[in-house]
Structures are given as structure tokens and as C-alpha cells.
Protein backbone atom coordinates (compact mmCIF):
# COMPACT_ATOMS: atom_id res chain seq x y z
CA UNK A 1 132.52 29.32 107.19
CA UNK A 2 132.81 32.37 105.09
CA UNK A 3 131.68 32.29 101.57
CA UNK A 4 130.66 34.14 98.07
CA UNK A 5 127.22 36.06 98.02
CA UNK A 6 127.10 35.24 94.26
CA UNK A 7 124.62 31.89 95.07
CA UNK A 8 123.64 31.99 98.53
CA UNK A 9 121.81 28.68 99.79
CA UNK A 10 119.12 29.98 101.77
CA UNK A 11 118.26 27.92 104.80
CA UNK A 12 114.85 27.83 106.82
CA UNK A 13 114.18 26.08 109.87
CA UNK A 14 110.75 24.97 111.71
CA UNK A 15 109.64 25.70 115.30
CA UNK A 16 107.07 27.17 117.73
CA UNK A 17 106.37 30.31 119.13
CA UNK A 18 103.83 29.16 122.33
CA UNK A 19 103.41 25.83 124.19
CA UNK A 20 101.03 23.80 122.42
CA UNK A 21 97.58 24.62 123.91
CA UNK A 22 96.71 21.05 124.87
CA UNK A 23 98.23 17.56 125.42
CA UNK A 24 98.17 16.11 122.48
CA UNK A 25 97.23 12.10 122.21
CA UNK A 26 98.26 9.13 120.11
CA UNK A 27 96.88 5.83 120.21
CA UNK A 28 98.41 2.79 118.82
CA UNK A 29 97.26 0.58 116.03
CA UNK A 30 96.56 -1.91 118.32
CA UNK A 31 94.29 0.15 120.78
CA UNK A 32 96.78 -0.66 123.67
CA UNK A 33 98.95 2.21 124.23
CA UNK A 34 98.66 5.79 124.48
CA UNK A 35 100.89 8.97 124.33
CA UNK A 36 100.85 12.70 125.41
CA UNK A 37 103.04 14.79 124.48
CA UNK A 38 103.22 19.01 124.30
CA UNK A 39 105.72 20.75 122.72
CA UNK A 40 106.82 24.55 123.86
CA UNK A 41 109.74 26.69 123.09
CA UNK A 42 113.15 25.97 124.38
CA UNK A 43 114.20 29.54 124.45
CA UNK A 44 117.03 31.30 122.48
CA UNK A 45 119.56 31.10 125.51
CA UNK A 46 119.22 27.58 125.68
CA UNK A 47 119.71 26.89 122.05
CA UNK A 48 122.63 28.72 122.21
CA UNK A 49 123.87 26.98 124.68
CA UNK A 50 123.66 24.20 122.61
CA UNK A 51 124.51 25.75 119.32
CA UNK A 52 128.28 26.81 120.91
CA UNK A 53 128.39 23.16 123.01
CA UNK A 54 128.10 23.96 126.36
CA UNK A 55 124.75 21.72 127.08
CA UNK A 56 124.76 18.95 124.89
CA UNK A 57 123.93 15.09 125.01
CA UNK A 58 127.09 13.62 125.92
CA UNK A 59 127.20 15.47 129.17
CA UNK A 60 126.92 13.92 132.71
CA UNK A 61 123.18 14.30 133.05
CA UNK A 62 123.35 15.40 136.99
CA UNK A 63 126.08 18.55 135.45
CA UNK A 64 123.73 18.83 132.70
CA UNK A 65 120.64 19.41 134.87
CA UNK A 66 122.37 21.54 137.19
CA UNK A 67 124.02 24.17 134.72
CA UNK A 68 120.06 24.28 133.19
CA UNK A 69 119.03 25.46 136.82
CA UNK A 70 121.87 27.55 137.89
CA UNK A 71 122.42 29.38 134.55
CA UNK A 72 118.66 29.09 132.57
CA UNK A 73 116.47 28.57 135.61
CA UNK A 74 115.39 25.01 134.74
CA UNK A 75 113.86 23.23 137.35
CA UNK A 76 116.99 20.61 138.04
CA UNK A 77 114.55 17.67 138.76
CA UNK A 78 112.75 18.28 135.09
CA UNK A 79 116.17 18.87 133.76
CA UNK A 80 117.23 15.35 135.13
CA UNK A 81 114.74 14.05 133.13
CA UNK A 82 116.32 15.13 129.42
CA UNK A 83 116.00 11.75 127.15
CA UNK A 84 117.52 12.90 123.77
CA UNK A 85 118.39 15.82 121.60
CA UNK A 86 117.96 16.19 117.89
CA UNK A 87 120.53 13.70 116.23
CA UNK A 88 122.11 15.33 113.25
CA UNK A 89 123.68 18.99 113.19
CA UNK A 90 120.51 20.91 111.87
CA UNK A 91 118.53 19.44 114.16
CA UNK A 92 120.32 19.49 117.55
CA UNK A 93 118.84 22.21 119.29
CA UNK A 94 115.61 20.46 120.50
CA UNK A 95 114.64 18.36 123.68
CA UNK A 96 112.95 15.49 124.77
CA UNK A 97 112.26 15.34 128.44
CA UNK A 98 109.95 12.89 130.45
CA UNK A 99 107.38 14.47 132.53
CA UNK A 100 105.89 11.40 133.55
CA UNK A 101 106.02 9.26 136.86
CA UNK A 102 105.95 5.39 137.90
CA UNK A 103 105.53 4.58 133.94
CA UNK A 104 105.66 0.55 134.33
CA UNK A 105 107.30 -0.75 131.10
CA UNK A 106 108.21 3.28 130.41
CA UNK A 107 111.75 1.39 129.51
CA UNK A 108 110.53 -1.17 126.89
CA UNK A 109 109.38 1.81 124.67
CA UNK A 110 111.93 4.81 125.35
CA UNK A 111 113.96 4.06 122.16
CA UNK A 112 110.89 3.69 120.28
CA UNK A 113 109.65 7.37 121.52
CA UNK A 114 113.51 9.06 120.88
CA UNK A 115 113.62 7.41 117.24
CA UNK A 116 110.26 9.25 116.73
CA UNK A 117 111.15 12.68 118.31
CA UNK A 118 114.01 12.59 116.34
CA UNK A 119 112.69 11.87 113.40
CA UNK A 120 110.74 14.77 113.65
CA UNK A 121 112.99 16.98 114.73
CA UNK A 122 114.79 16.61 111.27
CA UNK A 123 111.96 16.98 108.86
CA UNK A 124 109.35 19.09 110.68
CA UNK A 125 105.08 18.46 110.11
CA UNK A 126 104.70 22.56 108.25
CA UNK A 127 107.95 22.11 105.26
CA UNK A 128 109.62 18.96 105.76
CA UNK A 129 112.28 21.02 107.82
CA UNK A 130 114.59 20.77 110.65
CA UNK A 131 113.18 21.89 113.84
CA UNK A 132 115.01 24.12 115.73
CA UNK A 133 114.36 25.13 119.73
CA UNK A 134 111.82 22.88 120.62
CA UNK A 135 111.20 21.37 123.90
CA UNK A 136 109.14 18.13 123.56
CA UNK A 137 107.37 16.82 126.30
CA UNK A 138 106.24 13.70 127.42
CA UNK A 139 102.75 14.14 129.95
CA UNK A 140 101.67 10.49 129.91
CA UNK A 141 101.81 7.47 128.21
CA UNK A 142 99.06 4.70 128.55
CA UNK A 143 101.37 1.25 128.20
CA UNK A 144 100.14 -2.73 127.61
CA UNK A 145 100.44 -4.75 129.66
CA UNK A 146 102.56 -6.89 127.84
CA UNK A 147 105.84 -5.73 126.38
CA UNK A 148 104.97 -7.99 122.95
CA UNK A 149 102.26 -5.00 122.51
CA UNK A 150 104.33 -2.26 122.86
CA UNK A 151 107.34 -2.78 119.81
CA UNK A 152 108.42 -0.32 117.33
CA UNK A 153 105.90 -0.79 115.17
CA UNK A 154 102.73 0.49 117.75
CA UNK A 155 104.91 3.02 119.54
CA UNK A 156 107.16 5.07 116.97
CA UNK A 157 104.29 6.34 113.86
CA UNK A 158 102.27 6.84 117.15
CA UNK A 159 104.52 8.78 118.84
CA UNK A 160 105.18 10.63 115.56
CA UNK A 161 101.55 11.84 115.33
CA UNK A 162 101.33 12.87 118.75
CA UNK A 163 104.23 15.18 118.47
CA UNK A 164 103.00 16.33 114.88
CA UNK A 165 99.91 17.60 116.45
CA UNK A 166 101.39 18.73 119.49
CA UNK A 167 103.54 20.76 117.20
CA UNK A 168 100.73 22.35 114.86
CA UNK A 169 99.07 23.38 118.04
CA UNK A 170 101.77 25.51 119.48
CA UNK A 171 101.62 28.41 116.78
CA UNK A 172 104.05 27.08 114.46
CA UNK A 173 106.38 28.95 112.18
CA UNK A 174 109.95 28.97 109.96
CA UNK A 175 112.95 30.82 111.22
CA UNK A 176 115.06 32.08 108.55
CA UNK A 177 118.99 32.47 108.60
CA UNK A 178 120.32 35.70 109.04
CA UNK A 179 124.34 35.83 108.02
CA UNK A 180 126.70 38.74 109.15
CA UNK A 181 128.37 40.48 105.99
CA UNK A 182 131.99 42.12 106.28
CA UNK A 183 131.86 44.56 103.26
CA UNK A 184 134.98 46.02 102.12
CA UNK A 185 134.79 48.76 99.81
CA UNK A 186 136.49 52.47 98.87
CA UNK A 187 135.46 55.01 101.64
CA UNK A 188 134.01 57.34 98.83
CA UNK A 189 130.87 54.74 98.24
CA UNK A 190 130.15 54.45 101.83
CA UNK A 191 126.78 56.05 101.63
CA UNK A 192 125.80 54.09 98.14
CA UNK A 193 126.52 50.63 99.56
CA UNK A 194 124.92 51.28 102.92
CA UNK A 195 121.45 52.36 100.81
CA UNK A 196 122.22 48.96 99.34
CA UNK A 197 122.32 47.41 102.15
CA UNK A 198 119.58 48.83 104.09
CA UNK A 199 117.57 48.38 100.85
CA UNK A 200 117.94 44.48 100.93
CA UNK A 201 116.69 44.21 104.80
CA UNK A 202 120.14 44.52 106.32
CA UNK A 203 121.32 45.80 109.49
CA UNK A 204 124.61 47.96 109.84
CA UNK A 205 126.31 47.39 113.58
CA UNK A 206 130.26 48.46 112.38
CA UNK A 207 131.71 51.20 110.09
CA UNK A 208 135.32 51.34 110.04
CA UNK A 209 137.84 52.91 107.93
CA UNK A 210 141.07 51.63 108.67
CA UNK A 211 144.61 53.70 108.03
CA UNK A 212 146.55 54.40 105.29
CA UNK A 213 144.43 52.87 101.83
CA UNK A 214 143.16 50.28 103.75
CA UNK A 215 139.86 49.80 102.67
CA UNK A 216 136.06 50.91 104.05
CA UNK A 217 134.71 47.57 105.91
CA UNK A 218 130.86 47.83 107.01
CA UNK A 219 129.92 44.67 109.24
CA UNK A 220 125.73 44.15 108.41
CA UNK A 221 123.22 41.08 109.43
CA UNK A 222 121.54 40.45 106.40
CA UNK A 223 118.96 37.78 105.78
CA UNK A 224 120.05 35.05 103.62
CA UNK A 225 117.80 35.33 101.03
CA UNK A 226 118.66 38.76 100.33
CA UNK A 227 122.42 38.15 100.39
CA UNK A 228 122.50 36.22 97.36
CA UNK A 229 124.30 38.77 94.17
CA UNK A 230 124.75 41.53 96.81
CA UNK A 231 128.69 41.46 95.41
CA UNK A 232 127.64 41.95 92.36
CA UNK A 233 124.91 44.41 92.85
CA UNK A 234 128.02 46.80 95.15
CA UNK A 235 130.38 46.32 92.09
CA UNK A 236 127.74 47.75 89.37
CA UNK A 237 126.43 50.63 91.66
CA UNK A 238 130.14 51.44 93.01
CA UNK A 239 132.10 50.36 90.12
CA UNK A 240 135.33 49.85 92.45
CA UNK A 241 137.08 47.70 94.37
CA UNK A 242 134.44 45.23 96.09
CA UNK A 243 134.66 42.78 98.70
CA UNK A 244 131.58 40.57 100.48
CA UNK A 245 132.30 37.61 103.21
CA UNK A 246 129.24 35.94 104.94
CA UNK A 247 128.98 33.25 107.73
CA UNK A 248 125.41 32.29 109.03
CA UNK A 249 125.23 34.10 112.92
CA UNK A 250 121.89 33.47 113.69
CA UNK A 251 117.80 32.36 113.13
CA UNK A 252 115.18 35.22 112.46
CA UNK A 253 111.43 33.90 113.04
CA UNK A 254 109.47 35.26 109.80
CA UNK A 255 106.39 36.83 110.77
CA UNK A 256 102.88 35.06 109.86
CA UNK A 257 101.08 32.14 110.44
CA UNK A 258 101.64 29.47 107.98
CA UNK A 259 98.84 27.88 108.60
CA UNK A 260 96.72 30.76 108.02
CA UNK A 261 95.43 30.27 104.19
CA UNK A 262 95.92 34.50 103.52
CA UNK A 263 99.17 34.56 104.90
CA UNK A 264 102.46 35.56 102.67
CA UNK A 265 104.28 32.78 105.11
CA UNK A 266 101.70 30.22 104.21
CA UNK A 267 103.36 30.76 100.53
CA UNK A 268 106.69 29.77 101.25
CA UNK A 269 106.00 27.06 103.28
CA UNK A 270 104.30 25.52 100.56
CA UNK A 271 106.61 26.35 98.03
CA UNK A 272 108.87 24.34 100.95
CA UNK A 273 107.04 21.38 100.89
CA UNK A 274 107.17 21.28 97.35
CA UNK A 275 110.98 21.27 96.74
CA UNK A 276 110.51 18.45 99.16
CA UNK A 277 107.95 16.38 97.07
CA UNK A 278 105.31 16.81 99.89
CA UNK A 279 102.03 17.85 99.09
CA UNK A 280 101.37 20.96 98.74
CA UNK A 281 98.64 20.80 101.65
CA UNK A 282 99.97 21.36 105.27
CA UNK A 283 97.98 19.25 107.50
CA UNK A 284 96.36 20.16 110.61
CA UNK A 285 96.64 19.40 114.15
CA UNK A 286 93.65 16.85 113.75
CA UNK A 287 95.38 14.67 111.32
CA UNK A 288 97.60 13.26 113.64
CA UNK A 289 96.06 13.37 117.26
CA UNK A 290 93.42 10.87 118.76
CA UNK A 291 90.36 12.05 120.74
CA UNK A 292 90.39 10.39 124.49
């Protein structure tokens, strides 16, 4: 949807930028069960494809796993294997897939293990975020041998931790949303409003002056938190006519490592987990996972 510049809300999202450099495990409070998980991009096709609808959780798994092979190069057995995505809309584009084999019990605890990926993907281990284009995966998992030690309550904050450190260990970051501006202004302040523009980290990929007194429109991506007042800002430098529309068009990863203490990205995920009521803190991959 189109909207003002006047108050932009700016929107980050969580995600990875490697596959996580080891399997990750969780043990239960109980000592009886055990999960492995890694967690790797899901690449920007993919999400996408799920972004517009064309893969999504409601499809016939076998179509599913064969559009992943035929048009993303998936391996269609692994693609077969797809448990869940994210649940809500800012969380959809992410995966759970089962790599394991001859699990008994696998399907006593497979709820358990979505309700804890999702979780996750909606509020993120570095700001409390969304995740966005991650593939979770599922190496192994060490069951009970009784189903009466295997409930919610042993699998899902275990589960949890395991991905939380499988996540941490695949060179996290935040995306930030990028919007596309139509600008419509007199052709005379052309140059002044693309200086603007270029000034506040924008992109110009359209100029076009249309006939008659039609006005100048210049299309720009422009991250969101530089959009916010840019109507305002054209009006008092062209002191005409000015008109600003933005819709979100797609994630930008922000460079750093947020878990590096002398990064500028470090920063803002704090200041994240703030406006969250998290502390300030971000934990590290050995908070969560259990050594074998």
C-alpha cells in the first residue's frame, strides 16, 4: 500500500548470511531427548517465491517439491520433506524441513518442533524480530523411548535453543526495508530533488516527464529509514508543487556483524531489543546449545 513519507514506520527483519557452521544440539530437561538442527539461507528467489504466493504451505507437497527442483534446483526428495513455514505474514518466508531418517516416535514430537520453529521465526534470538529467509533444518533428533517423555514441555524450549544457537552461528544479521518512491514534482527542480534523493541513500531507476503540464515523476528505492519527511524536505528546497508515494518493494541486508561489540549494526540491534523490553545484551550461540 502506498502511503505519506511524513512518519515512515521503519521495519527490520532478522536472518543469516551462511549456514550455521555446526549442528547445533538441545537436550531436554529430562536428559531423554536430543535435537540438531542448522539453519542456512533460503535464498532471495525462493523467498520471493513465497513473498508473491507461488510456494506456500497450503500447496500439494509432491507440486510443492517439484516446482522447488524444476524452477530453484531443490533436491525434490529434501523438498518432500518441508514441515512448516513461518505462521504469521512477517514471518512466512522461512522453512522447516526434516533431514532425518527412520526417527521412531519422530511423529509424537513434530508439532512440538513446528510450534518452536515458529516461534522463532516471529521474534528472532539478535532483536526480538521476524526472521526472514531462513531454512531450518532438522539433522537428528535423539527420542525416549516412551512417548510420556517426549511432551511439549521437554521438546518445544529445547527445540527453541537449538535453533537459537543454530541461528547465532550462521553469521547473523537485520535486513532493512527498502520502499520504491514515485516523486512528482515541476521539471525545473529535477536536478535539486534528485541531489535530495541521492543524498538520503536513494536509488533513481525512472525519470519521466510526461506531456503537456503533466508533472516530473522520478521512481527511486529508498531505504525506509531515510524516507521518513522526504515530502517535506522536496517542498522546502523546491518550494513547488510536491508529490511522494511509497510502498515497501524489497529487504536490504545492513552491513556488519551485530554481534561484533565495535560494530555500528551491533547499535541498532540493541537499540532493537530495547524497544522490545529485552535486555540490552544479545546472547551468544553458547547460551542455548548443549555440548554432546
Amino acid at each position: 500500500m502506498a502511503s505519506s513519507t511524513e512518519k515512515v514506520q521503519v521495519e527490520y527483519r532478522e536472518s543469516v548470511q551462511s549456514k550455521s557452521t555446526t549442528d547445533s544440539m538441545a537436550t531436554s530437561p529430562n536428559n531423554l531427548n536430543k535435537i540438531y538442527i542448522t539453519v542456512e539461507p533460503l535464498g532471495e528467489a525462493v523467498s520471493k517465491a513465497i513473498e508473491k504466493g507461488d510456494i506456500g504451505a497450503n500447496d500439494d507437497f509432491k507440486i510443492r517439491a517439484r516446482k522447488l527442483a524444476d524452477d530453484y534446483g531443490w533436491d525434490v526428495t529434501e523438498a518432500r520433506k518441508i514441515w512448516a513455514f513461518g505462521l504469521g505474514p512477517d514471518d512466512s518466508v522461512n522453512m522447516l524441513v526434516n533431514q532425518t531418517k527412520a526417527i521412531l516416535h519422530l511423529v509424537e514430537v513434530r508439532s512440538h518442533i513446528i510450534a518452536a520453529f515458529q516461534s522463532i521465526t516471529k521474534e528472532g534470538p539478535i532483536s526480538g524480530l521476524p526472521m526472514r529467509g531462513v531454512k531450518f533444518n532438522i539433522m537428528d533428533i535423539v527420542l525416549a523411548d516412551d512417548p510420556a517423555n517426549m511432551g511439549a514441555n521437554e521438546i518445544v524450549e529445547t527445540t527453541r535453543r537449538a535453533i537459537n544457537a543454530s541461528i547465532l552461528l550462521a553469521n547473523p544479521g537485520l535486513l532493512e526495508s527498502v520502499h520504491s518512491a514515485t516523486i512528482q514534482i515541476p521539471e525545473t527542480a529535477s536536478s535539486i530533488a534528485s541531489d535530495i534523493i541521492t543524498k538520503r541513500g536513494g536509488n533513481i531507476f525512472s525519470e519521466v516527464k510526461a506531456a503537456g503540464a503533466s508533472p516530473y515523476t522520478i521512481e527511486a528505492y529508498i531505504p525506509a529509514k531515510k524516507s521518513s519527511g522526504l515530502e517535506t524536505i522536496l517542498q522546502t528546497a523546491i518550494k513547488g508543487q510536491v508529490s511522494v508515494q511509497l510502498v515497501h518493494d524489497h529487504w536490504r541486508p545492513l552491513e556488519g556483524d551485530p554481534l561484533d561489540p565495535e560494530s555500528q549494526i551491533r547499535n541498532l540491534a540493541i537499540e532493537l531489543r530495547q524497544e522490545k523490553g529485552l535486555p540490552a545484551e544479545i546472547p551468544s550461540a553458547e547460551t542455548y546449545f548443549d555440548k554432546a
